[in-house]
N, C-alpha and C. Protein backbone atom coordinates (compact mmCIF):
# COMPACT_ATOMS: atom_id res chain seq x y z
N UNK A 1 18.68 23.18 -76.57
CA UNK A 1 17.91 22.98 -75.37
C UNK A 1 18.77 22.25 -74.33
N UNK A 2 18.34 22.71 -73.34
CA UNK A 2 19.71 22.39 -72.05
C UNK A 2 19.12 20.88 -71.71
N UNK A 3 19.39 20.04 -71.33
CA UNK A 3 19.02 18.48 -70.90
C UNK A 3 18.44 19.00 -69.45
N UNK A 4 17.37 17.78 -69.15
CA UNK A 4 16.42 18.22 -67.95
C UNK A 4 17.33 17.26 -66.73
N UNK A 5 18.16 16.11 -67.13
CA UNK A 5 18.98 15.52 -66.55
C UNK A 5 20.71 15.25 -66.20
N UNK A 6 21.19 15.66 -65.04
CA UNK A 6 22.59 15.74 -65.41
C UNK A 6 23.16 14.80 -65.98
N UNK A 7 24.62 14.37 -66.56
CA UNK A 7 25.03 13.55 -67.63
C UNK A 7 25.57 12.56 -66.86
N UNK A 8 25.47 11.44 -67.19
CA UNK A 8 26.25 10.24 -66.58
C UNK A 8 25.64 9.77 -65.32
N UNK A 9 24.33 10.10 -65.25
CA UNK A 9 23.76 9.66 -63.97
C UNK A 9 24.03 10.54 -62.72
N UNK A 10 24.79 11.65 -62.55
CA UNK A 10 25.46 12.15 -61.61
C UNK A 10 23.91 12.74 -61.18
N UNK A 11 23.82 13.52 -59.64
CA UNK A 11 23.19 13.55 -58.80
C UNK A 11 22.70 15.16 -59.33
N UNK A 12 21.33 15.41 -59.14
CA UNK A 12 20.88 17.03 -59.11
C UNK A 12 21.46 17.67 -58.52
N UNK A 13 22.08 17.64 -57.48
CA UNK A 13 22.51 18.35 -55.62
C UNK A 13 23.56 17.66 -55.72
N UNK A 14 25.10 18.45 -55.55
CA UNK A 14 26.14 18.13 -55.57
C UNK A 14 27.33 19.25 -54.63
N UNK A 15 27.85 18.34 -53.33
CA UNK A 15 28.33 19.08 -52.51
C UNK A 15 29.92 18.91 -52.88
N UNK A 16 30.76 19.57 -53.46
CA UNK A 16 32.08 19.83 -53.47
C UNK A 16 32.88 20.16 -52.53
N UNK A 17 33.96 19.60 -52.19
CA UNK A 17 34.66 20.06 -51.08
C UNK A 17 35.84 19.38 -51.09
N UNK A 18 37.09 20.34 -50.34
CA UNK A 18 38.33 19.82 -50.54
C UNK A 18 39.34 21.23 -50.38
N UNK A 19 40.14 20.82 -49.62
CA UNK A 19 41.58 21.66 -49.79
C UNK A 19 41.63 23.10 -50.86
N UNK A 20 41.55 24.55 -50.18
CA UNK A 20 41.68 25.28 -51.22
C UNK A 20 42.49 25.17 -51.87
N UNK A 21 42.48 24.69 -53.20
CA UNK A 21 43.95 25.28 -54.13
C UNK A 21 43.56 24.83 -55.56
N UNK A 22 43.97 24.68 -56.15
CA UNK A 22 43.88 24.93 -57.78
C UNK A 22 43.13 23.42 -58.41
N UNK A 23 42.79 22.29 -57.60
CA UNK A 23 42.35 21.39 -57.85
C UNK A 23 40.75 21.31 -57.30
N UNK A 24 40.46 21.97 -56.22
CA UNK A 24 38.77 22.55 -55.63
C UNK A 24 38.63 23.34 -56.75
N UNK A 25 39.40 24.38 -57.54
CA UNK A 25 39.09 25.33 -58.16
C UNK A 25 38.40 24.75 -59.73
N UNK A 26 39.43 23.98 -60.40
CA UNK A 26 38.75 22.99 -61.42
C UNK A 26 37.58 22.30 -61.60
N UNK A 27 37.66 21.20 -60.02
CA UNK A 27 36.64 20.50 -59.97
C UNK A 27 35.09 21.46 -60.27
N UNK A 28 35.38 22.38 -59.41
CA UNK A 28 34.15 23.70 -59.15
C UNK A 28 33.47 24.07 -60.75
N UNK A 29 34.64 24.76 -61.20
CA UNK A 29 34.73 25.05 -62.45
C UNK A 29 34.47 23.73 -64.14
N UNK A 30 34.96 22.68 -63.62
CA UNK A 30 34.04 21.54 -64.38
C UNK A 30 32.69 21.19 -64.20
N UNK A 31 32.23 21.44 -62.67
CA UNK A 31 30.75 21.21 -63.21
C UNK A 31 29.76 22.52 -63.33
N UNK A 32 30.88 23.59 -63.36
CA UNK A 32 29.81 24.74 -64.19
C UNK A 32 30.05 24.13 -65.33
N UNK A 33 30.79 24.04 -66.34
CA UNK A 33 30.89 23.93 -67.39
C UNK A 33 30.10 22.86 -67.93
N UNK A 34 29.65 22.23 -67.33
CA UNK A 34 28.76 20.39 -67.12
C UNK A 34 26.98 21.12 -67.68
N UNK A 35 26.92 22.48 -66.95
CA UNK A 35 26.11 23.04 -66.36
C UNK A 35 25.12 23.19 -65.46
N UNK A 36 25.96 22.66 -64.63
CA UNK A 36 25.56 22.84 -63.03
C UNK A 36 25.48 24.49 -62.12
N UNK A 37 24.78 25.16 -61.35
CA UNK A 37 24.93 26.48 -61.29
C UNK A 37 25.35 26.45 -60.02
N UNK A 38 26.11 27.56 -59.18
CA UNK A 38 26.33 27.93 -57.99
C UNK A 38 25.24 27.56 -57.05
N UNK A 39 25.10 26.77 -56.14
CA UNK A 39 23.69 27.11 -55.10
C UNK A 39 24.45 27.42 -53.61
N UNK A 40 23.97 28.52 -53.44
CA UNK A 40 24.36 28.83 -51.79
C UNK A 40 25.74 29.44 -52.06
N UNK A 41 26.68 30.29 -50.86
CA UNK A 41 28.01 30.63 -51.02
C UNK A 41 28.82 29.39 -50.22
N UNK A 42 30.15 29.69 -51.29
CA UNK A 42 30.60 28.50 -50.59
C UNK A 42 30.96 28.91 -48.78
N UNK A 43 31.52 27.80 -48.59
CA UNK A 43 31.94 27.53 -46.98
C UNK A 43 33.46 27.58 -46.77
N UNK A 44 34.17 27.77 -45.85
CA UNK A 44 35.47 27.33 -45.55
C UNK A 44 35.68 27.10 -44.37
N UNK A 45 36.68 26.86 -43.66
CA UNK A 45 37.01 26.54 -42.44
C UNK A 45 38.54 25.65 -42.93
N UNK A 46 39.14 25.79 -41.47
CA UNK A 46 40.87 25.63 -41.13
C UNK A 46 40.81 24.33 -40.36
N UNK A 47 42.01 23.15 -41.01
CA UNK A 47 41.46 21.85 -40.03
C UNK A 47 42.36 21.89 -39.34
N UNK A 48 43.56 22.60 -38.96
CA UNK A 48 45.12 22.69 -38.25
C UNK A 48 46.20 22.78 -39.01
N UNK A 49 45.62 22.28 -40.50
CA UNK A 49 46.90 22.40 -40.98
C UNK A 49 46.91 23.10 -42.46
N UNK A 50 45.42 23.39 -43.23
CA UNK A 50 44.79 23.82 -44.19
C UNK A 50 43.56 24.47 -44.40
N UNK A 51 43.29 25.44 -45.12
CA UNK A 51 41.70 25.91 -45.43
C UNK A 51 41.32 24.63 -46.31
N UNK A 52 40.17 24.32 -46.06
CA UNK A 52 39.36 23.24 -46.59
C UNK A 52 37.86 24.01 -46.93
N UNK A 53 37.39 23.73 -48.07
CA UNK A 53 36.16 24.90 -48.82
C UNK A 53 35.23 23.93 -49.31
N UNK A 54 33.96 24.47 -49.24
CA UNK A 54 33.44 23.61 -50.01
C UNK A 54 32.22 24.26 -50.90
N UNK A 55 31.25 23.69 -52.03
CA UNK A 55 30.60 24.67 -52.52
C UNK A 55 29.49 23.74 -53.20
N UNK A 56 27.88 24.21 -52.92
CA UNK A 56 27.26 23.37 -53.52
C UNK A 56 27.11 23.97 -55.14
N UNK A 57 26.69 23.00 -56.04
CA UNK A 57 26.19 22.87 -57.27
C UNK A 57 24.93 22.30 -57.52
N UNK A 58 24.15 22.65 -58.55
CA UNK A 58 22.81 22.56 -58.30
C UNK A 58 22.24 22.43 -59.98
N UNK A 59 22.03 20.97 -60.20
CA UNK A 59 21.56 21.35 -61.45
C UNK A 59 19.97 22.03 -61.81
N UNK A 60 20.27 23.27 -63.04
CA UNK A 60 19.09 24.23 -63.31
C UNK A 60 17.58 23.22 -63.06
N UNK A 61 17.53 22.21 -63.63
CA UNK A 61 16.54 21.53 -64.17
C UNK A 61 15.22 21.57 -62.57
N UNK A 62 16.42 21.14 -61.86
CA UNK A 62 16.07 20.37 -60.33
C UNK A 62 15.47 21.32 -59.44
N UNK A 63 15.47 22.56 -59.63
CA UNK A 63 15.17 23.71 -58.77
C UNK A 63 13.99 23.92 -59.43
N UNK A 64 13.66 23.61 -60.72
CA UNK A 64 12.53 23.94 -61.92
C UNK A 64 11.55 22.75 -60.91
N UNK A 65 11.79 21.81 -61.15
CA UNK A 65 10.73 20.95 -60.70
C UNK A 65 10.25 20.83 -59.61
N UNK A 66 11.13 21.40 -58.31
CA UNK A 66 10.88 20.85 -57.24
C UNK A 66 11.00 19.54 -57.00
N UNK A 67 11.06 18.44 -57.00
CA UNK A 67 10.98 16.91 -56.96
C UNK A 67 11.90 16.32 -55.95
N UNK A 68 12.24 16.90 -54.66
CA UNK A 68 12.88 16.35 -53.72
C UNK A 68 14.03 16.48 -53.69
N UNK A 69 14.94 16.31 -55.06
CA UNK A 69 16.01 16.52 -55.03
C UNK A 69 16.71 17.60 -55.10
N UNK A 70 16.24 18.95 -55.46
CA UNK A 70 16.72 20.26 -54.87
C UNK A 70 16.81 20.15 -53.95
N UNK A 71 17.62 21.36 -52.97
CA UNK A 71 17.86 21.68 -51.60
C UNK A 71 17.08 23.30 -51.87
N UNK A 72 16.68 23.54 -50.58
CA UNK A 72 15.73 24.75 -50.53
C UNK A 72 16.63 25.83 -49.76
């Protein structure tokens, strides 16, 4: 049975963001593995000198309940 709470206190709604490259890609990829799910597509944009991305995560539980802390 999947836990109704993410681990370590971390937040339902979790916005990722940072520099495309192989370290956004991990982070992303650790909190699927956490099991956190994709919410929304990610974003990008150019600051002058880099693509910078970002991508929300959404734990399953939080979208189940409704309770404020989803994003809609």
């Amino acid at each position: 049975m999947r836990p109704t709470l993410p681990p370590d206190g971390m937040p339902a709604y979790r916005l990722l963001s940072g520099p495309d490259d192989a370290g956004f890609c991990r982070r992303v990829s650790e909190a699927l593995a956490l099991g956190y799910r994709l919410h929304g597509s990610p974003a990008a944009t150019f600051d002058g000198e880099r693509v910078i991305v970002a991508q929300a995560v959404l734990w399953p539980a939080a979208s189940a309940q409704g309770d404020g802390d989803a994003v809609e």
